[in-house]
N, C-alpha and C. Protein backbone atom coordinates (compact mmCIF):
# COMPACT_ATOMS: atom_id res chain seq x y z
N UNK A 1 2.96 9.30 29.72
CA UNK A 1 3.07 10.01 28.44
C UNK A 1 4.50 9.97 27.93
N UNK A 2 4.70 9.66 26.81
CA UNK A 2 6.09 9.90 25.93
C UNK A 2 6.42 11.07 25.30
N UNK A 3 7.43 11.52 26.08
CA UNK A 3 7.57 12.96 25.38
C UNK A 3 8.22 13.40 23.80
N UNK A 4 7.98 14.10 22.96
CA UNK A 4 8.44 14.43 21.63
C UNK A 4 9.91 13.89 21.37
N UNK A 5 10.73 13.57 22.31
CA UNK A 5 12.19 13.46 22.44
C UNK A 5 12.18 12.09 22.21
N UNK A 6 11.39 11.34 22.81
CA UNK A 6 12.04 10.10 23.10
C UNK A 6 11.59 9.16 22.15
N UNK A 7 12.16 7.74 21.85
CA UNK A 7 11.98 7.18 20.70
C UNK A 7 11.65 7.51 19.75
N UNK A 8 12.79 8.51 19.03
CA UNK A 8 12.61 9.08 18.17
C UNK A 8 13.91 8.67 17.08
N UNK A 9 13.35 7.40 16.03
CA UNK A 9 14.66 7.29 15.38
C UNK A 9 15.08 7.31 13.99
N UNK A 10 14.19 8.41 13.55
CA UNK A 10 14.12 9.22 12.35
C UNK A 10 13.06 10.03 12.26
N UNK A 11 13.17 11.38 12.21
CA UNK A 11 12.37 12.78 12.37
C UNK A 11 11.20 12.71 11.93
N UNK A 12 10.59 12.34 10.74
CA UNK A 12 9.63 12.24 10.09
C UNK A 12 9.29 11.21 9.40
N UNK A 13 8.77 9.91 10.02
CA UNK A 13 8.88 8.87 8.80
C UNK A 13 7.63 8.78 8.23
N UNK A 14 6.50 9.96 8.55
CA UNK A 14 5.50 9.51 7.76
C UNK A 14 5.00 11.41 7.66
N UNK A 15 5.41 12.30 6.78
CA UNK A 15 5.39 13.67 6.24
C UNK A 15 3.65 14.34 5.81
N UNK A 16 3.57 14.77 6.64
CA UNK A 16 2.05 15.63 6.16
C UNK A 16 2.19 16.59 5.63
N UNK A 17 1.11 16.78 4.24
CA UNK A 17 1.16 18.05 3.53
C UNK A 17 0.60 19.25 4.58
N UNK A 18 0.73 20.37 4.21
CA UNK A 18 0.29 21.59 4.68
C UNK A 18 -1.03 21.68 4.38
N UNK A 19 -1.50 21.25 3.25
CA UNK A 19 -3.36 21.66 3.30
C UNK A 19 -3.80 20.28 4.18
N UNK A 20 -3.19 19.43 4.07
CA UNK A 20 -3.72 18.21 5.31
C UNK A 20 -3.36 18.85 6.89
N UNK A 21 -2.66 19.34 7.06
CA UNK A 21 -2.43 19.61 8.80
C UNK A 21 -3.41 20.86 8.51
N UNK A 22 -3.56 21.79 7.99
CA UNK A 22 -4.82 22.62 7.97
C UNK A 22 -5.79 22.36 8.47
N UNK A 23 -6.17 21.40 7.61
CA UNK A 23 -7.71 20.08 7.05
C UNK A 23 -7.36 19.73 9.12
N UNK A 24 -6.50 19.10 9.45
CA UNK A 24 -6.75 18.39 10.81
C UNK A 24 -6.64 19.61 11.54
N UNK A 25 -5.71 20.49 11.80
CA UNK A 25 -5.79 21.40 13.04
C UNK A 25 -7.55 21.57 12.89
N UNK A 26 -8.03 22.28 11.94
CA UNK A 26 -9.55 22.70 12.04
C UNK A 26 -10.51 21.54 12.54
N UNK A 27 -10.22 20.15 12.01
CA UNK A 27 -11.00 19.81 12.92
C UNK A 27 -10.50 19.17 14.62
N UNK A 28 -9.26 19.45 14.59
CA UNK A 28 -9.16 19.46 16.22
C UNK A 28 -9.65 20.34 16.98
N UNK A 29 -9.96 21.72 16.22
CA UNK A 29 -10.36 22.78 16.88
C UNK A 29 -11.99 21.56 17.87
N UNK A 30 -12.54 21.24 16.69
CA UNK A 30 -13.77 20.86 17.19
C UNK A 30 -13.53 19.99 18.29
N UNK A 31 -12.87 19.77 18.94
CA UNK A 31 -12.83 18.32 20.18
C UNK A 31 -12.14 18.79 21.04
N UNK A 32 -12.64 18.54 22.10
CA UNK A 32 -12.63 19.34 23.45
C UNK A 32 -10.92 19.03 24.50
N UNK A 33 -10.94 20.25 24.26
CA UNK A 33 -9.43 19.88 25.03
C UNK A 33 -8.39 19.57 23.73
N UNK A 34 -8.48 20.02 22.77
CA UNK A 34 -8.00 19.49 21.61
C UNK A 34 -6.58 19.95 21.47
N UNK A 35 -6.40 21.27 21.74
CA UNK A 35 -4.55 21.25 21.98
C UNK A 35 -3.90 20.21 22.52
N UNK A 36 -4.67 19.48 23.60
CA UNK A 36 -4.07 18.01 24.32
C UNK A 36 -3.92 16.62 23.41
N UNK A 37 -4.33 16.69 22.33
CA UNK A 37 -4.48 15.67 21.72
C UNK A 37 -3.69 15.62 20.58
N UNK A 38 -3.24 14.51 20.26
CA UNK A 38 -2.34 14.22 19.08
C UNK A 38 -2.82 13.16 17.91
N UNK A 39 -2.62 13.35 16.55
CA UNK A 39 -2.88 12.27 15.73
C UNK A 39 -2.12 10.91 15.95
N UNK A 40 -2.81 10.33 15.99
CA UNK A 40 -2.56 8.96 16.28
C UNK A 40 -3.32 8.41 14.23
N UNK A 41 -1.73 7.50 13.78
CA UNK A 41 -1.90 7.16 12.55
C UNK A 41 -1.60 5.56 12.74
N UNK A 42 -2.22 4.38 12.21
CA UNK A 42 -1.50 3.17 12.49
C UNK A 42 -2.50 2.63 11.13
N UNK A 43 -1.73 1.30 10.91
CA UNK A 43 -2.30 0.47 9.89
C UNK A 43 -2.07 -0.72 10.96
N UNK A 44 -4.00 -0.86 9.92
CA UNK A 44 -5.07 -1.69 10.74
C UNK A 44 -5.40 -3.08 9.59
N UNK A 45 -4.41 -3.29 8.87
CA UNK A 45 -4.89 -4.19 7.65
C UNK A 45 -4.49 -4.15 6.40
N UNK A 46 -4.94 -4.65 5.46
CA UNK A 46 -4.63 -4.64 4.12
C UNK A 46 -5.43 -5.10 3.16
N UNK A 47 -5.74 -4.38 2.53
CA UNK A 47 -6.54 -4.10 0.62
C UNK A 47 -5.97 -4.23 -0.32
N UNK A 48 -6.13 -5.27 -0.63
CA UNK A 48 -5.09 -5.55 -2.36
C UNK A 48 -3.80 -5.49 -1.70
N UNK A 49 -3.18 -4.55 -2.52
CA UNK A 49 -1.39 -4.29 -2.56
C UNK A 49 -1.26 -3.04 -1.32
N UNK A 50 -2.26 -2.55 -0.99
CA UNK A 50 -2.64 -1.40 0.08
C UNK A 50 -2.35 -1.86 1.53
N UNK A 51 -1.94 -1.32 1.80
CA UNK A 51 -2.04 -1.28 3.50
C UNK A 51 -3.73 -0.35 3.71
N UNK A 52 -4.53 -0.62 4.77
CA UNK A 52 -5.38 0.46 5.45
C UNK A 52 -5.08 0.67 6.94
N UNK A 53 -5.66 2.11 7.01
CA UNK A 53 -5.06 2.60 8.23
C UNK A 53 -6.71 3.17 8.93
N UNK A 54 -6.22 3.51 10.12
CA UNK A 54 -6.90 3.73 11.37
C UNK A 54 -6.33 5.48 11.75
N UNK A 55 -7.13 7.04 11.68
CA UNK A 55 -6.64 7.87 11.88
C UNK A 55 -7.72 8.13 12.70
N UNK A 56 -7.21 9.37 14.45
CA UNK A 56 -7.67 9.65 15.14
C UNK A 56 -7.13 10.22 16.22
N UNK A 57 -7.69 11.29 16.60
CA UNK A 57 -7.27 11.99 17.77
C UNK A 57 -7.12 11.40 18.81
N UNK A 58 -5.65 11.14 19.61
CA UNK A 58 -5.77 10.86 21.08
C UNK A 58 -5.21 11.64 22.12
N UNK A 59 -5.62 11.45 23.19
CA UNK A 59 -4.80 11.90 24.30
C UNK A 59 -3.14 12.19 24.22
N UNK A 60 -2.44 13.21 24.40
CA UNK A 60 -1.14 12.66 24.38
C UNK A 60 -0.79 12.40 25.65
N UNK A 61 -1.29 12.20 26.85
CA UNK A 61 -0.99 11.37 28.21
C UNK A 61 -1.22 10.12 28.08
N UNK A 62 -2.06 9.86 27.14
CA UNK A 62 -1.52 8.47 27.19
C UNK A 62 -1.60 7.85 25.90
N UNK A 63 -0.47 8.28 26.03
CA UNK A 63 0.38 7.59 25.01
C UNK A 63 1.63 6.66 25.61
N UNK A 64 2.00 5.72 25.32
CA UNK A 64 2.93 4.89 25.72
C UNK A 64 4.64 4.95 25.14
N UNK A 65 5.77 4.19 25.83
CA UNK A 65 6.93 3.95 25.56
C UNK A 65 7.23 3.31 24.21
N UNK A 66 5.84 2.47 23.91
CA UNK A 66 6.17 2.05 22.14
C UNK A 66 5.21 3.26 21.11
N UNK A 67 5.08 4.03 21.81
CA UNK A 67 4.89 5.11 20.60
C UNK A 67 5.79 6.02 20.58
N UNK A 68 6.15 6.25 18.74
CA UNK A 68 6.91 7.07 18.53
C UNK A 68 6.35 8.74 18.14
N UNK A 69 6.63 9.51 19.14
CA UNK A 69 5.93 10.83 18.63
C UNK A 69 6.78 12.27 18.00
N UNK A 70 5.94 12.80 17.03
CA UNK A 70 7.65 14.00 16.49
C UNK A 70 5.85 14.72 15.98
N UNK A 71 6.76 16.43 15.87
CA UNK A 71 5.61 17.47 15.24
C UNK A 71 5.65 17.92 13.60
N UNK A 72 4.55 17.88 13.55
CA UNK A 72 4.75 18.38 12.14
C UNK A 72 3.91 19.47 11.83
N UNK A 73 4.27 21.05 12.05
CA UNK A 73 3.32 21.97 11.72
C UNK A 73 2.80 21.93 13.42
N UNK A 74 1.50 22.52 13.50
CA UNK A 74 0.75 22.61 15.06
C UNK A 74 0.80 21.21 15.49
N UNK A 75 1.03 19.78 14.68
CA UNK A 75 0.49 18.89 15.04
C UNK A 75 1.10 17.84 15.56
N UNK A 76 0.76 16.94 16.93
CA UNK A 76 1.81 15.91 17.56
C UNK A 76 1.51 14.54 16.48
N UNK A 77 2.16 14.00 16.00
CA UNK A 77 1.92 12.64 15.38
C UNK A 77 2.20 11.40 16.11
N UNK A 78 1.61 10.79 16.09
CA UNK A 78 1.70 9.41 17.26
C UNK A 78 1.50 8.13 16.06
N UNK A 79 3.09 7.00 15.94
CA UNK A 79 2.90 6.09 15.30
C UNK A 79 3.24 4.67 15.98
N UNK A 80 3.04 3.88 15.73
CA UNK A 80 3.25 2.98 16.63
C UNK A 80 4.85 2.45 16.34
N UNK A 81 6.03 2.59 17.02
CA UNK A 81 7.29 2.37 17.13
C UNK A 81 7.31 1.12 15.98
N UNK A 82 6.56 0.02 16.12
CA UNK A 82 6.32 -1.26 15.35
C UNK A 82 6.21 -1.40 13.87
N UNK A 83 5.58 0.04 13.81
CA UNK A 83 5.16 0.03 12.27
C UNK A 83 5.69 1.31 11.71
N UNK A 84 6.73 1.42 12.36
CA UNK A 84 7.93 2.34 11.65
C UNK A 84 8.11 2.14 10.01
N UNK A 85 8.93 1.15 9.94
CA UNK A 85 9.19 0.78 8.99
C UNK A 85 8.24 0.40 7.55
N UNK A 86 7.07 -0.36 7.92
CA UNK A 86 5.82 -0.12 7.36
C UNK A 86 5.73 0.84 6.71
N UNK A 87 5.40 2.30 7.84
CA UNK A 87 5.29 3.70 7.32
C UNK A 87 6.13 4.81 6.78
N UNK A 88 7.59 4.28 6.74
CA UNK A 88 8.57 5.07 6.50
C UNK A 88 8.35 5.54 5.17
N UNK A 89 8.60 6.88 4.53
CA UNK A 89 8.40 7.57 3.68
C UNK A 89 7.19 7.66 2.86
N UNK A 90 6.47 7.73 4.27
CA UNK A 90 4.98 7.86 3.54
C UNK A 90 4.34 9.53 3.67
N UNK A 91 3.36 10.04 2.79
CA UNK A 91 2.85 10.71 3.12
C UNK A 91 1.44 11.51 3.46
N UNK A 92 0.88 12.14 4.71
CA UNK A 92 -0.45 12.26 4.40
C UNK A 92 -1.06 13.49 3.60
N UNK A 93 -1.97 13.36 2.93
CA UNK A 93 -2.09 14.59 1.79
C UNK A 93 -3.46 14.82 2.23
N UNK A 94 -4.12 15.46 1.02
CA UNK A 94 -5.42 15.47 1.20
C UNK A 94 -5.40 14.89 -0.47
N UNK A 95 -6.66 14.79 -0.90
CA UNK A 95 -6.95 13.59 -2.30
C UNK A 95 -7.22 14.73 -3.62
N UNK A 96 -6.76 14.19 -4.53
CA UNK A 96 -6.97 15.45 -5.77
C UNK A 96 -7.92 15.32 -6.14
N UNK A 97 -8.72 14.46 -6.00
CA UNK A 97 -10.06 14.49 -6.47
C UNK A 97 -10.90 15.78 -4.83
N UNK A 98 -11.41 17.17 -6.16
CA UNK A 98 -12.29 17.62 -5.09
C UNK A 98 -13.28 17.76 -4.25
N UNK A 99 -14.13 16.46 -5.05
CA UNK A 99 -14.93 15.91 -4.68
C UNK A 99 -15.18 14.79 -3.27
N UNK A 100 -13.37 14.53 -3.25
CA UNK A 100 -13.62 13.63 -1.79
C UNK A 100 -12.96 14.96 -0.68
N UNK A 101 -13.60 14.54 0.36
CA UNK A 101 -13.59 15.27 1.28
C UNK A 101 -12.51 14.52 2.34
N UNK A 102 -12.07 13.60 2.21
CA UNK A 102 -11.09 12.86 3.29
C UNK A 102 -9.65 13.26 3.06
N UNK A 103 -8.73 12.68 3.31
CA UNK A 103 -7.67 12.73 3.32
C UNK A 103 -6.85 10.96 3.02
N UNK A 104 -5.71 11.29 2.71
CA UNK A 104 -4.84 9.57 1.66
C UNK A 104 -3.67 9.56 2.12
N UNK A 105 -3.32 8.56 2.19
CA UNK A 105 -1.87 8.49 2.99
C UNK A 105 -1.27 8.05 1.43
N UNK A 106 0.16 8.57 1.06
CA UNK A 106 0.40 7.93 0.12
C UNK A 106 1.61 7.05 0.69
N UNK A 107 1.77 5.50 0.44
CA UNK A 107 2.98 5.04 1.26
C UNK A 107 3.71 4.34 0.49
N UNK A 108 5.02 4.41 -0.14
CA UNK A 108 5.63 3.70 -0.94
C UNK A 108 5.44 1.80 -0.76
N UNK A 109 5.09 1.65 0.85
CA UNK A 109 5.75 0.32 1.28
C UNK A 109 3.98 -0.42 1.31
N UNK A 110 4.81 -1.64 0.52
CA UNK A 110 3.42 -2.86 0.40
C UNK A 110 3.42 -4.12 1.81
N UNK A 111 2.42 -4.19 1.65
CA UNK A 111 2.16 -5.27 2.75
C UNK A 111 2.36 -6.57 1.70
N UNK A 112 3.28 -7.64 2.79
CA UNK A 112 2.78 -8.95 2.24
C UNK A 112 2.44 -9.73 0.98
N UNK A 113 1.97 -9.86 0.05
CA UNK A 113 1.03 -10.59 -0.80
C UNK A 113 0.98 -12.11 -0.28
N UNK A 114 -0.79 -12.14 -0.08
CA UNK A 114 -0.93 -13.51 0.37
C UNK A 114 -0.11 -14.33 -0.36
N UNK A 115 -0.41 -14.08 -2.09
CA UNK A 115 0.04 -14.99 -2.82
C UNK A 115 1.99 -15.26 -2.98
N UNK A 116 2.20 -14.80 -2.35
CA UNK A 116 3.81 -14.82 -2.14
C UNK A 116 4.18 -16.29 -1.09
N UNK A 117 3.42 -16.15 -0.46
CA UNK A 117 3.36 -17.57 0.75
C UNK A 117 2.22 -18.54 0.01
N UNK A 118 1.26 -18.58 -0.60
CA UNK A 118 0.46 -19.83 -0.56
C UNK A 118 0.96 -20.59 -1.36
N UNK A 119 0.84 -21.88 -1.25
CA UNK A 119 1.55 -22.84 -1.73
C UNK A 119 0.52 -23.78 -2.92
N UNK A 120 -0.41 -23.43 -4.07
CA UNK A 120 -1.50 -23.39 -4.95
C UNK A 120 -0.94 -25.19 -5.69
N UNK A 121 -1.98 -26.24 -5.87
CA UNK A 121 -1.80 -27.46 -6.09
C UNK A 121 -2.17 -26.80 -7.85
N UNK A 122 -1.45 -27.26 -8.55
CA UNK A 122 -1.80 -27.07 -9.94
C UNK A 122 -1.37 -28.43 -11.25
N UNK A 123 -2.33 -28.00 -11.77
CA UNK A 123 -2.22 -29.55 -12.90
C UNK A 123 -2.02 -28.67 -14.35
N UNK A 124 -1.74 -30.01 -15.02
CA UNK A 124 -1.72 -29.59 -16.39
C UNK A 124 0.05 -29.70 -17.32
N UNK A 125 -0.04 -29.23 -18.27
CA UNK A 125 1.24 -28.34 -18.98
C UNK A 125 1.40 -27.25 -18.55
N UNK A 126 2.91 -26.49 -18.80
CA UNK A 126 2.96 -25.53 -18.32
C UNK A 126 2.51 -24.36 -18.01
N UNK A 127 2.03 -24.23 -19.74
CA UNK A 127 1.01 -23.02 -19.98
C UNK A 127 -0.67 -23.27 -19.39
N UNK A 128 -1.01 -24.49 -19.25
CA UNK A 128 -2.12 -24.91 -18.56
C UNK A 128 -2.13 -24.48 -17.32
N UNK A 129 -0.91 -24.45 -16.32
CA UNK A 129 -0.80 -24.45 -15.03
C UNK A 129 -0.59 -23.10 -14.16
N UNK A 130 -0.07 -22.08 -15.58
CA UNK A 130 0.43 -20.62 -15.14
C UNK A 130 -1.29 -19.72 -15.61
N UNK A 131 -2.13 -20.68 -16.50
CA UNK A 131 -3.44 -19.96 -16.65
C UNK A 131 -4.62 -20.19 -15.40
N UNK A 132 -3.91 -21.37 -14.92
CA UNK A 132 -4.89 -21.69 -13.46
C UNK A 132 -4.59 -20.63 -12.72
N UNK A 133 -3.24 -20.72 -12.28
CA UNK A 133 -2.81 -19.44 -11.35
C UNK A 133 -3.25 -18.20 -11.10
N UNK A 134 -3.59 -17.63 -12.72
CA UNK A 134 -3.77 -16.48 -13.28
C UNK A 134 -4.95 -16.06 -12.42
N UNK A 135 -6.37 -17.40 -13.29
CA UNK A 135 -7.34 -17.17 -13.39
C UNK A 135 -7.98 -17.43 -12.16
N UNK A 136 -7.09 -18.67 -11.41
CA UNK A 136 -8.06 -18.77 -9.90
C UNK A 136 -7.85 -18.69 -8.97
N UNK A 137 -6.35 -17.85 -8.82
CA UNK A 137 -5.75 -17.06 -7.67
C UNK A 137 -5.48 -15.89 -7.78
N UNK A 138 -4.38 -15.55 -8.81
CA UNK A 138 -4.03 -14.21 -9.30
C UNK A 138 -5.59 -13.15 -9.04
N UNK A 139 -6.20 -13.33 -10.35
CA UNK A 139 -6.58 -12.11 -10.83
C UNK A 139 -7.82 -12.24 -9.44
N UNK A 140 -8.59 -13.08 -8.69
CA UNK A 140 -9.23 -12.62 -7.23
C UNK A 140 -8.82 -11.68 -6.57
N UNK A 141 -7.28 -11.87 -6.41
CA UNK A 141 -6.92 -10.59 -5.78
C UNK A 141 -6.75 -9.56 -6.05
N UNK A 142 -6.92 -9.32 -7.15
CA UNK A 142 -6.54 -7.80 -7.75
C UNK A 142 -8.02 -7.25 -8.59
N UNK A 143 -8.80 -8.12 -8.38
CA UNK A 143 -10.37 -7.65 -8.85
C UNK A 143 -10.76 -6.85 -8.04
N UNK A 144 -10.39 -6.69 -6.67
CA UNK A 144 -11.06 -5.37 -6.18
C UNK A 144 -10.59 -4.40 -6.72
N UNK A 145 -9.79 -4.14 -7.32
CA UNK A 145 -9.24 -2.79 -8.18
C UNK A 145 -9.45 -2.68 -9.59
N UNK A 146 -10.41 -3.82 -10.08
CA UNK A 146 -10.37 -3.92 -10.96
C UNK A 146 -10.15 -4.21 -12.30
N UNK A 147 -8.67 -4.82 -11.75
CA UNK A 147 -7.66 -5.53 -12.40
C UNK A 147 -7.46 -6.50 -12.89
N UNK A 148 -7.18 -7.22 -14.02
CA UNK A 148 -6.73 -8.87 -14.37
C UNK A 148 -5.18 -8.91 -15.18
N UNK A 149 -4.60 -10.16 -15.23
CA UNK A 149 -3.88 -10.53 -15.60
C UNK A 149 -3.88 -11.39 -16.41
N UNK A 150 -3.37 -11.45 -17.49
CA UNK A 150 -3.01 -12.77 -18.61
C UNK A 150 -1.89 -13.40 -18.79
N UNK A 151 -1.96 -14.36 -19.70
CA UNK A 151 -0.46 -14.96 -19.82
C UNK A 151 -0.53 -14.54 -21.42
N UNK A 152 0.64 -14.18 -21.89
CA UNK A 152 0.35 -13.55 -23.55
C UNK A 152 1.12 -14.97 -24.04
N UNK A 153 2.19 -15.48 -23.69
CA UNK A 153 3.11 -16.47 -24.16
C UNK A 153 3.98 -16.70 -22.80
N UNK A 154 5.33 -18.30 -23.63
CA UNK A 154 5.97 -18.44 -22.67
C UNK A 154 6.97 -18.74 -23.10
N UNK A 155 8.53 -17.86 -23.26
CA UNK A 155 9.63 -18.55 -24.27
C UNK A 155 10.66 -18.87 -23.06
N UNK A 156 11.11 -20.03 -23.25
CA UNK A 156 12.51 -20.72 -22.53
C UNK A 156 11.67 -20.48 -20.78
N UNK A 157 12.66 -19.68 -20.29
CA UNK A 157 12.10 -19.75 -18.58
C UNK A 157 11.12 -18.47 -18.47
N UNK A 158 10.92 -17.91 -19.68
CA UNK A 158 9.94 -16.12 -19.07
C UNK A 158 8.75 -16.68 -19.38
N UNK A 159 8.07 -15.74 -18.35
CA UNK A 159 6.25 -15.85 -18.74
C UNK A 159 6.21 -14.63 -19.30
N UNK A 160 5.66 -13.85 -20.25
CA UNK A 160 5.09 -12.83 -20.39
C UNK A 160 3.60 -12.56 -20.13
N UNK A 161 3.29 -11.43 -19.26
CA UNK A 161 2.08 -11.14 -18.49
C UNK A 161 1.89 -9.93 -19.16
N UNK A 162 0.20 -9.78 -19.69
CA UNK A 162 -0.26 -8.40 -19.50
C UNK A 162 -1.08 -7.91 -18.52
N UNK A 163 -1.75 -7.01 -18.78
CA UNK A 163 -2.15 -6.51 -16.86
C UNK A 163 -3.89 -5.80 -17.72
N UNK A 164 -4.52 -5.96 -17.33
CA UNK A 164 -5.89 -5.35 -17.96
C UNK A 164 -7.13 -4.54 -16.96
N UNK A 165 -8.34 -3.91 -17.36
CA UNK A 165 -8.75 -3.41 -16.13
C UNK A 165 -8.27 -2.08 -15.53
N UNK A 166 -8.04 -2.63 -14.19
CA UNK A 166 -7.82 -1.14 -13.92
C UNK A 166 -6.47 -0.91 -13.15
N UNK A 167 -5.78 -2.19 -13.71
CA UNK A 167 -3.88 -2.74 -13.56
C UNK A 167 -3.41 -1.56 -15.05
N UNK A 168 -4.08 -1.95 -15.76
CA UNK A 168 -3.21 -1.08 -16.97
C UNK A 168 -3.70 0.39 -16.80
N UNK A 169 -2.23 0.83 -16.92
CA UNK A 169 -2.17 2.51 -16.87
C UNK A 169 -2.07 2.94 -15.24
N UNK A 170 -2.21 2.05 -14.20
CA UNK A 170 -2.43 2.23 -13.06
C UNK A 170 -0.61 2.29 -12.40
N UNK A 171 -0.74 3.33 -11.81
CA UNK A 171 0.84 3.74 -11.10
C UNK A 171 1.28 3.03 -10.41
N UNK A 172 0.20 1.99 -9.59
CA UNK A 172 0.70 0.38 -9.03
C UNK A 172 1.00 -0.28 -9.52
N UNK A 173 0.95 -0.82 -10.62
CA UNK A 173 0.72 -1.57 -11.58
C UNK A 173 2.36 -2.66 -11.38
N UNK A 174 3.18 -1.46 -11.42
CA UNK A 174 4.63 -2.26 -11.31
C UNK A 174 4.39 -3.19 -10.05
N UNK A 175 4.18 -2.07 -9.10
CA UNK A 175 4.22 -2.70 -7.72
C UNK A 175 3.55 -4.42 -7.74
N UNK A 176 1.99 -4.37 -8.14
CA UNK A 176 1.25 -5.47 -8.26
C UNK A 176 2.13 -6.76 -8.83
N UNK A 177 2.46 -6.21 -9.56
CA UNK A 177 3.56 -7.45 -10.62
C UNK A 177 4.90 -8.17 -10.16
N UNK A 178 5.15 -7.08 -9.75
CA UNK A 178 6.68 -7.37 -8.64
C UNK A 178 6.34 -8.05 -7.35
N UNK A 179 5.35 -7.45 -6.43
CA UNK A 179 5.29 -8.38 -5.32
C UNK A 179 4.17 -9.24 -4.86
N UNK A 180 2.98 -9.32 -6.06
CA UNK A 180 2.10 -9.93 -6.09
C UNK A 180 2.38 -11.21 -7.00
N UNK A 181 2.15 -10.96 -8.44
CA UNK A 181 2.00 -12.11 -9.54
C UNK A 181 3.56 -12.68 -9.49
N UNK A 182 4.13 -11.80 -9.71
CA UNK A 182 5.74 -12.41 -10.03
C UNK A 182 6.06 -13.14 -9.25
N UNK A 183 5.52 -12.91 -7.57
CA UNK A 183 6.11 -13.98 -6.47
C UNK A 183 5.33 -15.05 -6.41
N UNK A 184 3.72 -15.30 -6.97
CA UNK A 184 2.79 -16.03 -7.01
C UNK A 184 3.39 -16.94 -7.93
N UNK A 185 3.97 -16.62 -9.89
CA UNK A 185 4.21 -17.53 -10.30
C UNK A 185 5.88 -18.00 -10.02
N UNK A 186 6.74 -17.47 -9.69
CA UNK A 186 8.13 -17.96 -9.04
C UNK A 186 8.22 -19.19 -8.21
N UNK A 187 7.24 -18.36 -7.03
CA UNK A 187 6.60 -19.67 -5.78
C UNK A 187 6.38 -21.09 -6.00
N UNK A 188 5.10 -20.89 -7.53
CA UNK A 188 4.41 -22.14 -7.70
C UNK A 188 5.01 -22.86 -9.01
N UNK A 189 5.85 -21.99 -9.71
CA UNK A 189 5.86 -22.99 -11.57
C UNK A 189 7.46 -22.77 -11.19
N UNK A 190 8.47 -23.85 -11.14
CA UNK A 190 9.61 -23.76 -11.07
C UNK A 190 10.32 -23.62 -12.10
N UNK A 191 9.71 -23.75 -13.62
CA UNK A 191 9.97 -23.98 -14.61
C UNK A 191 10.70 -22.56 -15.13
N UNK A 192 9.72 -21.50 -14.53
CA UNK A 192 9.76 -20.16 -15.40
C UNK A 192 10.55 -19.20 -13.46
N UNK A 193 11.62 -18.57 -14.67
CA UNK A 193 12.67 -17.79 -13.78
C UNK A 193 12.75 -16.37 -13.58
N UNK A 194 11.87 -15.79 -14.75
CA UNK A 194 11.51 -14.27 -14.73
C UNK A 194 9.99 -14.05 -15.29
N UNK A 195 9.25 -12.87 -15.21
CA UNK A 195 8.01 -12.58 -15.80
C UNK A 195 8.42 -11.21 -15.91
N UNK A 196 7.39 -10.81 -17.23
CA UNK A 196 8.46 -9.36 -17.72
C UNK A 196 6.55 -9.33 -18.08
N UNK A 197 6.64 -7.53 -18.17
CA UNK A 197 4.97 -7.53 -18.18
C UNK A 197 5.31 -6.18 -19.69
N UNK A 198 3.80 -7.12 -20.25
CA UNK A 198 4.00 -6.60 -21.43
C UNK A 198 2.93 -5.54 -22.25
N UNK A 199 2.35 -5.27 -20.45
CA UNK A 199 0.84 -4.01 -21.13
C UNK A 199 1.46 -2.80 -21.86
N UNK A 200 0.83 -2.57 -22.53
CA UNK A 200 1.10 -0.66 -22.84
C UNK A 200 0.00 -0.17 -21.94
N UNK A 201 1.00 0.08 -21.07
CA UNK A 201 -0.10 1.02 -19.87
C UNK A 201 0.14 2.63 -20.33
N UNK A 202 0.73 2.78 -21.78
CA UNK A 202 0.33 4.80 -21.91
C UNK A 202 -1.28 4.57 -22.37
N UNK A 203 -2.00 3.38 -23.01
CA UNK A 203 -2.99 3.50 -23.30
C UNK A 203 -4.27 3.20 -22.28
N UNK A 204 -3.52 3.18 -20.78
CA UNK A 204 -5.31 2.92 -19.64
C UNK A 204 -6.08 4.37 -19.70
N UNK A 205 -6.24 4.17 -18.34
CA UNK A 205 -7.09 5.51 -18.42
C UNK A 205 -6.01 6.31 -17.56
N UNK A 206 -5.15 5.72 -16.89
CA UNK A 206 -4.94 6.54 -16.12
C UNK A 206 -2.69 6.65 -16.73
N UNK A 207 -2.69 6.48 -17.82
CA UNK A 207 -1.37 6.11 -18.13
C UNK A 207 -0.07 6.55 -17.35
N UNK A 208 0.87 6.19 -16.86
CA UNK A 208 2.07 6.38 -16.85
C UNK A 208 3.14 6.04 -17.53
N UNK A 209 4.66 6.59 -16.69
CA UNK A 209 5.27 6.54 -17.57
C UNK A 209 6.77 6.31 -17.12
């Protein structure tokens, strides 16, 4: 077992609300021996621009030298030393919608984008070649959310992109653009040196600002 002390190399890198450690002490009550047990939080994958995670009560005897453990409220948190950084300044809440009954990690930090590494064969003119992208790489990945992308125009080295679906007005939205599309067309069209996105996202459904 790793005790609260050890590999510990920043206090809290992933912060639970108070109605979430509520929400969990009560149901630790339910599992036997449950003062003995600690949340164990790790990401198990990735959804779109999302990381997904894996939450669950474990033993805290065994727990190992690459887990990092610290308390928050009644509760031991167990993360995996590895995915520190991953999880750093994230937090677990419970969901504003009152209708869901789970709980949401909110985490500033994105996983990856496939499209940042694939290396996409494309034909055409320029504007021919940044609408392939769009249409038969880009926007696949961001259709599970609902999302698409366009090309509006293309002056000197900028693309201008709008974002449609359920990209516009969406609080990711930057995120998607910055480490999804922007690295997708950088990667593949050498031509164009910036992409500047040109939705009015006060008008989605969900606007920001």
């Amino acid at each position: 077992m790793t005790t609260l002390t050890e590999n510990i190399t920043d206090s809290t890198p992933l912060k639970v609300t108070e109605k979430a450690q509520k929400k969990l002490v009560d149901l630790r009550k339910g599992e036997e021996d449950g003062e003995k047990l600690g949340l164990r939080i790790e990401i198990v994958g990735a959804s779109g621009i999302d990381f997904t995670y894996d939450l669950y009560f474990e033993p805290l005897d065994e727990t190992t030298a690459d887990d990092h453990i610290y308390q928050q409220g009644e509760l031991e948190i167990i993360l995996p030393i590895d995915q520190l950084d991953q999880l750093r300044g994230s937090t677990l809440d419970t969901p504003r919608n009152l209708l869901d009954d789970g709980l949401t990690i909110l985490n500033p930090n994105r996983p990856p984008s496939p499209l940042s590494s694939e290396h996409i064969q494309l034909e055409g003119n320029l504007e021919e070649r940044l609408n392939q992208l769009l249409e038969q790489h880009v926007n696949p990945h961001i259709a599970s959310h609902g999302g698409s992308a366009q090309l509006v125009r293309v002056e000197n080295e900028t693309a201008f992109i709008r974002m449609g679906g359920g990209c516009q007005g969406c609080s990711s939205a930057q995120a998607t653009l910055e480490q999804g599309i922007t690295s997708a067309i950088l990667d593949n069209i050498s031509e164009i040196k910036e992409v500047v996105d040109v939705t009015d996202h006060a008008a989605g459904e969900n606007p920001f600002y």
